[in-house]
Each structure stands twice: as structure tokens, then as C-alpha cells.
Protein backbone atom coordinates (compact mmCIF):
# COMPACT_ATOMS: atom_id res chain seq x y z
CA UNK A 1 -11.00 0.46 25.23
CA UNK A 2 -8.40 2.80 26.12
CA UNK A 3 -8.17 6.22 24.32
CA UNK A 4 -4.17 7.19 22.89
CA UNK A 5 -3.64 10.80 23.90
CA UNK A 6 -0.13 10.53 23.24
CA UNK A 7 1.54 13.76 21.76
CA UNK A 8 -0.87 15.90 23.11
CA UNK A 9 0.54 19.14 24.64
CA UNK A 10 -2.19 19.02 27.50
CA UNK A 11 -2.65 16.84 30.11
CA UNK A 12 -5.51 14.08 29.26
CA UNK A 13 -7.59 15.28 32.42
CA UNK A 14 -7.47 18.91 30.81
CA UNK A 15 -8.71 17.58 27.04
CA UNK A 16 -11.17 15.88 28.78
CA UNK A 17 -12.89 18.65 30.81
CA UNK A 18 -12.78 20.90 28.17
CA UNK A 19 -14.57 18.25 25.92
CA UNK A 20 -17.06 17.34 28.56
CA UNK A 21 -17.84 20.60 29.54
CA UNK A 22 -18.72 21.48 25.61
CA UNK A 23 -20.90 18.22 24.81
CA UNK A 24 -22.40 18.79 28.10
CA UNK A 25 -23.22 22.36 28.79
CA UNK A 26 -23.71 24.17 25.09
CA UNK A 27 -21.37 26.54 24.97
CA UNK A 28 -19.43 28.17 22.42
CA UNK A 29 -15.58 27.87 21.56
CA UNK A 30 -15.36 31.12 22.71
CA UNK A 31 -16.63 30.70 25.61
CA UNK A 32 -15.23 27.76 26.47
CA UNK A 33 -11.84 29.47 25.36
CA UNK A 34 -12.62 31.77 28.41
CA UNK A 35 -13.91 29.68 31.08
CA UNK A 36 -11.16 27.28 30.22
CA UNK A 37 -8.20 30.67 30.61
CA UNK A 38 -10.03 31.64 34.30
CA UNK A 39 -8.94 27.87 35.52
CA UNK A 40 -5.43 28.74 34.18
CA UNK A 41 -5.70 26.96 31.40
CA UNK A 42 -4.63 29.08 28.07
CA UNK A 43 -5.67 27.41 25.03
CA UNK A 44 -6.95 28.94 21.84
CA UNK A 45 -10.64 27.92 19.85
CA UNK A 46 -9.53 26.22 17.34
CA UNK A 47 -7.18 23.70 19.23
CA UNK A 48 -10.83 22.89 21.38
CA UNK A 49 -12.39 22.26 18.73
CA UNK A 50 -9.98 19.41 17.25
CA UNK A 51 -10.10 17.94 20.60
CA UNK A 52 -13.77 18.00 20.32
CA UNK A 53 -13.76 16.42 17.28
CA UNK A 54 -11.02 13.95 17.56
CA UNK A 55 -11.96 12.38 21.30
CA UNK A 56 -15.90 12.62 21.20
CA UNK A 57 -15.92 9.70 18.69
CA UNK A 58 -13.89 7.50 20.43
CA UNK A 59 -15.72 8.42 23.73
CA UNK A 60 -19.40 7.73 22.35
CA UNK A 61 -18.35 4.36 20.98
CA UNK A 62 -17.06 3.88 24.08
CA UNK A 63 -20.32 4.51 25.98
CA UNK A 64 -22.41 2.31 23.29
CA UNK A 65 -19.84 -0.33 24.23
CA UNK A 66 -20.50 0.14 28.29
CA UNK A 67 -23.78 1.05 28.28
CA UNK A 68 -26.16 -1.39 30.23
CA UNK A 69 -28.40 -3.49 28.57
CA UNK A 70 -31.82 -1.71 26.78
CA UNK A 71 -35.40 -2.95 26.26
CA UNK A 72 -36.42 -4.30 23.06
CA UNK A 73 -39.33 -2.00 21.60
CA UNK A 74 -37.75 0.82 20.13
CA UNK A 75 -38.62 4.19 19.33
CA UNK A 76 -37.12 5.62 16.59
CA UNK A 77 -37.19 9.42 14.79
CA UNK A 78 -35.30 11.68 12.98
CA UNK A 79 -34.29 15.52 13.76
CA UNK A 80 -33.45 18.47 11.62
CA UNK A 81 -29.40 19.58 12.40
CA UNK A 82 -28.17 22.34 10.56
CA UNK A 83 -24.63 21.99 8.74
CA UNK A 84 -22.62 24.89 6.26
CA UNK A 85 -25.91 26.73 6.22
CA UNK A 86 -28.33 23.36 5.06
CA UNK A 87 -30.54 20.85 7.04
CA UNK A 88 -29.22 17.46 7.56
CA UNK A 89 -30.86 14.34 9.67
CA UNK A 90 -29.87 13.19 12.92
CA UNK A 91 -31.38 9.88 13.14
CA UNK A 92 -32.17 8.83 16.64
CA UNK A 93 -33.69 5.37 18.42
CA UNK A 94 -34.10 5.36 22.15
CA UNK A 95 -35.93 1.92 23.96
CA UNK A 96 -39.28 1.84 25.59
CA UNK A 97 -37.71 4.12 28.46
CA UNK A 98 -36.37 6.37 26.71
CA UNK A 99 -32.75 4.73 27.11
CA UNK A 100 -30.66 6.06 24.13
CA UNK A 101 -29.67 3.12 21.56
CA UNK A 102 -28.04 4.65 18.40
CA UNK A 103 -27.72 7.62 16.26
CA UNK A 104 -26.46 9.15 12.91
CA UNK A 105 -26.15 12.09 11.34
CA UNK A 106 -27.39 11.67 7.67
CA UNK A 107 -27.18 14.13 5.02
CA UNK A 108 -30.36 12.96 3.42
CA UNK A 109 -34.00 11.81 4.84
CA UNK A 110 -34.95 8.90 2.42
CA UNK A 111 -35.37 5.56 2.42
CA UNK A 112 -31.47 4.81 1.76
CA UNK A 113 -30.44 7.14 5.00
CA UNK A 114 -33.54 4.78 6.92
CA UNK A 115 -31.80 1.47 6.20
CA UNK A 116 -28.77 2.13 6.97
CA UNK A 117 -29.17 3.73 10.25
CA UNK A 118 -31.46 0.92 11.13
CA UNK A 119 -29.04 -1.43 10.18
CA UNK A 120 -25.98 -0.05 12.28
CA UNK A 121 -28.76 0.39 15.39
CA UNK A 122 -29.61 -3.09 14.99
CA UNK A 123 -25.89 -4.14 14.43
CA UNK A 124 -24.90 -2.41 17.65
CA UNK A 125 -27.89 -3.23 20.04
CA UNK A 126 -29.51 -6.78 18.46
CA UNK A 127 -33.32 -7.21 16.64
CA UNK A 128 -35.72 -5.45 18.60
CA UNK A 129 -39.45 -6.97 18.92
CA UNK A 130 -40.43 -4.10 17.44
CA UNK A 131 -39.94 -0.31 16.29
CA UNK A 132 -42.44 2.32 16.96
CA UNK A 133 -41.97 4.41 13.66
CA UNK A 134 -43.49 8.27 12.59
CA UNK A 135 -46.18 8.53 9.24
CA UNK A 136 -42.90 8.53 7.16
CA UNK A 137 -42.94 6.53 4.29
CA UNK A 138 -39.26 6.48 3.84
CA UNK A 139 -38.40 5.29 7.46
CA UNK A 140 -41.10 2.30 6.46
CA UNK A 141 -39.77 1.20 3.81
CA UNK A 142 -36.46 1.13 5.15
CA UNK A 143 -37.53 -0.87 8.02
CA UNK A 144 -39.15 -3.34 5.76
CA UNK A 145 -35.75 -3.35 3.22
CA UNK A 146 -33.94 -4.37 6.87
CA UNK A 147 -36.72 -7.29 8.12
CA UNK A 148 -35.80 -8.67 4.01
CA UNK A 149 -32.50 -8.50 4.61
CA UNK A 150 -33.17 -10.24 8.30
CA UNK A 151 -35.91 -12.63 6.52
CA UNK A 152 -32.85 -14.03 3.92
CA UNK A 153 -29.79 -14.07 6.32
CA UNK A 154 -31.34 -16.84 8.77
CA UNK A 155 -31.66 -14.33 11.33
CA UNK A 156 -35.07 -16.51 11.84
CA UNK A 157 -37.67 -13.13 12.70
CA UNK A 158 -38.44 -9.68 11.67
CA UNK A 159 -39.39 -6.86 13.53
CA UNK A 160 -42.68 -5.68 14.09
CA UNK A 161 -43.54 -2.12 12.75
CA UNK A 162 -46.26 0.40 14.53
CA UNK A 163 -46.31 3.40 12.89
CA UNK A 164 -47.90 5.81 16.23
CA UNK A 165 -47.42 9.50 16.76
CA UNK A 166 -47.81 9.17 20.03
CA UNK A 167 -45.56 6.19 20.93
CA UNK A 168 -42.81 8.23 19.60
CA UNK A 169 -43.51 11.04 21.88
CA UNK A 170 -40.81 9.83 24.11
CA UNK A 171 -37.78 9.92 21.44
CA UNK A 172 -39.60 13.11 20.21
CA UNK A 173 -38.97 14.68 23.79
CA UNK A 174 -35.47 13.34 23.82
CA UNK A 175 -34.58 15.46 20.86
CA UNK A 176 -34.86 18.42 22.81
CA UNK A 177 -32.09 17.95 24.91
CA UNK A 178 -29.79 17.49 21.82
CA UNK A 179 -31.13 20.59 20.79
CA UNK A 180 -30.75 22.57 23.27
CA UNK A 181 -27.06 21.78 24.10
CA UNK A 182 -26.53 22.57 19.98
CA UNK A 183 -28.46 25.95 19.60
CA UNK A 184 -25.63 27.86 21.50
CA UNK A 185 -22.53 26.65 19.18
CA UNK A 186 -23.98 28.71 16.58
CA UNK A 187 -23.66 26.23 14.04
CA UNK A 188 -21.52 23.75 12.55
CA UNK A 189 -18.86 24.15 9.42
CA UNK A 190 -18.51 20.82 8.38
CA UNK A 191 -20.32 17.30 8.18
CA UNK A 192 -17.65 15.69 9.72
CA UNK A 193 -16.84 17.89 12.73
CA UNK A 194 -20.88 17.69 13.16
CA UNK A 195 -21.25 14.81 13.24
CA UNK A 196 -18.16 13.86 15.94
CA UNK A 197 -19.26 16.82 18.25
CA UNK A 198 -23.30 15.18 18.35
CA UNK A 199 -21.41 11.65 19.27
CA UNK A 200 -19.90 13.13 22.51
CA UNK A 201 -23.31 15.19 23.16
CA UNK A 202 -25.28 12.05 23.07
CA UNK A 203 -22.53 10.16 24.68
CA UNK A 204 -23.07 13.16 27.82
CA UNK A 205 -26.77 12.43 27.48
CA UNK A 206 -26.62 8.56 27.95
CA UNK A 207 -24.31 9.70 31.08
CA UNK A 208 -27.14 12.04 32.50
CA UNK A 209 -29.88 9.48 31.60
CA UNK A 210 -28.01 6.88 33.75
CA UNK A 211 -27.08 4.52 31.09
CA UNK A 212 -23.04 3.57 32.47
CA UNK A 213 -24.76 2.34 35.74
CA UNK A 214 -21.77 4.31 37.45
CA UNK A 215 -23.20 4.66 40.75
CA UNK A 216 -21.76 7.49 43.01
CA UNK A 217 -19.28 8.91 40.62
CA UNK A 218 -19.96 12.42 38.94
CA UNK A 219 -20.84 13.08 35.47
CA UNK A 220 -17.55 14.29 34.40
CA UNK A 221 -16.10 11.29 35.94
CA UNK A 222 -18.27 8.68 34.13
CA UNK A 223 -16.83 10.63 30.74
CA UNK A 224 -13.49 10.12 32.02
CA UNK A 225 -13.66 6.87 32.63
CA UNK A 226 -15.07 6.08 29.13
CA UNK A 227 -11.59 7.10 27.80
CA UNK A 228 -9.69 4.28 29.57
């Protein structure tokens, strides 16, 4: 997968620093409009921010495409993201070893939002054995819509369910990175630009958790490479 940066008025290794450094490090546009001007680079807020939101995308599904193979018991949870001033979901499923495996940013926590994320993590990363799971009732029953759909499409098994508080400790600790590198942009505007700036943070996470099995080359450089 190669990454079209044509008409850009930057060079490509310039848009992708500036991106890296934001999904990376939690900064805001500001800031990043100033530590981006004291490496010569003069380049207003806003124009950062599209390339935030145009490259991450392509990056992330570039990572889920490269990323080495994961275990199959899943953990899986949801987080609270805040978006024009409301809460909205980040669904989030990481393996057994706390390898990351999908996410989406839903604008509702029901039993709908469940299936369908479970149905794109399953799409992208094959039927686990099973999926550890929180009390929720809505991220049950979405599970069990999925194994019915799995049951009738001659997929020939269904996933196991454990609903355990503490098996999801691991994708509950996870979160917190996520969080951390989003407290400092002081918010998002839009659903859309939210949800393409969380696909290159966990695309940066999956880099820092190992996941491109790019031995000896830097962080930044493993995000470079995604883009071809």
C-alpha cells in the first residue's frame, strides 16, 4: 500500500513527522505549529490538522494490514471520547497480550454499535476462540447477534463468551495510553476528524507495542514506512 501525497506543498517526510509527532506525543496544533516553525518548518494549525486527518487513516489501515499475526482470545472494551462537547465510544479489542486488534469510534454504546464493531474486528483479524467481555449487556448481545450470524453463514463455530472484570484488565490498562496522548488536544470538533486522528494514535501505539516486527528501525521510521 503506497500512500498518494501528490499535490502537497510539503515534502512527504515533513507531513509525516508532523503527523507522527501529534498521534504520538499529545500535543496541541499549536504547539505543534511551534515546534514544527523552530525546525524551519512554517506551517499554520489548520493545514496540520488536515494532514492529520487525511494521512492517519490511510496509515492505521496500513498498520492493521502489516501488523504480525495476534493470539486468538480477545479482550475487548469500550472507552468514553469526547466529541463537539458529548461522549462518544471508542470501541477497543486487544489479544491475550495485550497486542492491539481493532477499534472504532461509535457515537452510541448499544447493542447495534457492539455488532458492528465486532463484526469489522472479526472481518479484519479472523474468529477468535473466544472474547473476554465487561458486565455489559449490550456488548453480549451483540456478540451473540455475531456467533448467529457466524452459526448461519457456514462459518462452522462460534466464539466463546466470558464475561470477567478482571480478564479485561489488560485492554482496560491499554486505554490509558489512548487517553493520555488525547487529553492535551483539548478536544475534538468533529466525528470525523476524531475519529481519523484516534486511527493514527492507535496506529503509533501498535508501533510502540512492537506490533510491525520492525527490528532496529525507530518509531518514526516504522510510521514512515507504513506510508509506502
Amino acid at each position: 500500500m503506497t500512500i498518494d501525497f501528490k499535490g502537497s506543498h510539503f515534502p512527504k517526510s515533513v507531513i509525516l513527522y508532523a503527523v507522527f509527532f501529534y498521534v504520538r506525543y499529545g500535543v496541541s496544533y499549536r504547539d505543534l505549529e511551534e515546534i514544527m516553525a523552530e525546525r524551519g518548518v512554517g506551517i499554520d494549525h489548520a493545514t496540520l490538522n488536515r494532514w492529520v486527518v487525511k494521512f492517519s487513516p490511510l496509515i492505521a489501515a496500513s498498520a492493521q494490514a502489516r501488523k504480525k499475526p495476534t493470539a486468538s482470545s480477545w479482550r475487548m472494551d469500550e472507552t468514553y471520547i469526547k466529541v463537539r462537547g458529548k461522549w462518544t465510544y471508542l470501541y477497543r479489542a486487544v489479544d491475550r497480550d495485550g497486542q492491539t486488534l481493532d477499534f472504532m469510534l461509535l457515537e452510541r454504546r448499544d447493542t447495534a454499535a457492539a455488532r458492528r464493531f465486532f463484526k469489522r474486528a472479526v472481518g479484519t483479524n479472523g474468529v477468535p476462540d473466544r472474547i473476554a467481555i465487561d458486565k455489559s449487556g449490550a456488548n453480549l448481545a451483540g456478540l451473540q447477534s455475531l456467533n448467529v450470524i457466524l452459526k448461519f453463514t457456514g462459518v462452522g463455530r462460534i466464539i466463546g463468551t466470558v464475561q470477567s472484570k478482571y480478564l479485561n484488565n489488560i485492554v482496560e490498562q491499554d486505554h490509558r495510553f489512548i487517553k493520555r496522548i488525547t487529553r492535551p488536544m483539548l478536544g475534538f470538533k468533529a466525528f470525523h476528524s476524531a475519529a481519523a486522528t484516534l486511527a493514527g494514535i492507535e496506529a503509533a501505539h501498535m508501533i510502540r507495542k512492537g506490533q510491525l516486527g520492525q527490528i532496529g528501525l525507530s518509531p518514526f521510521k516504522q510510521f514512515a514506512a507504513l506510508a509506502g
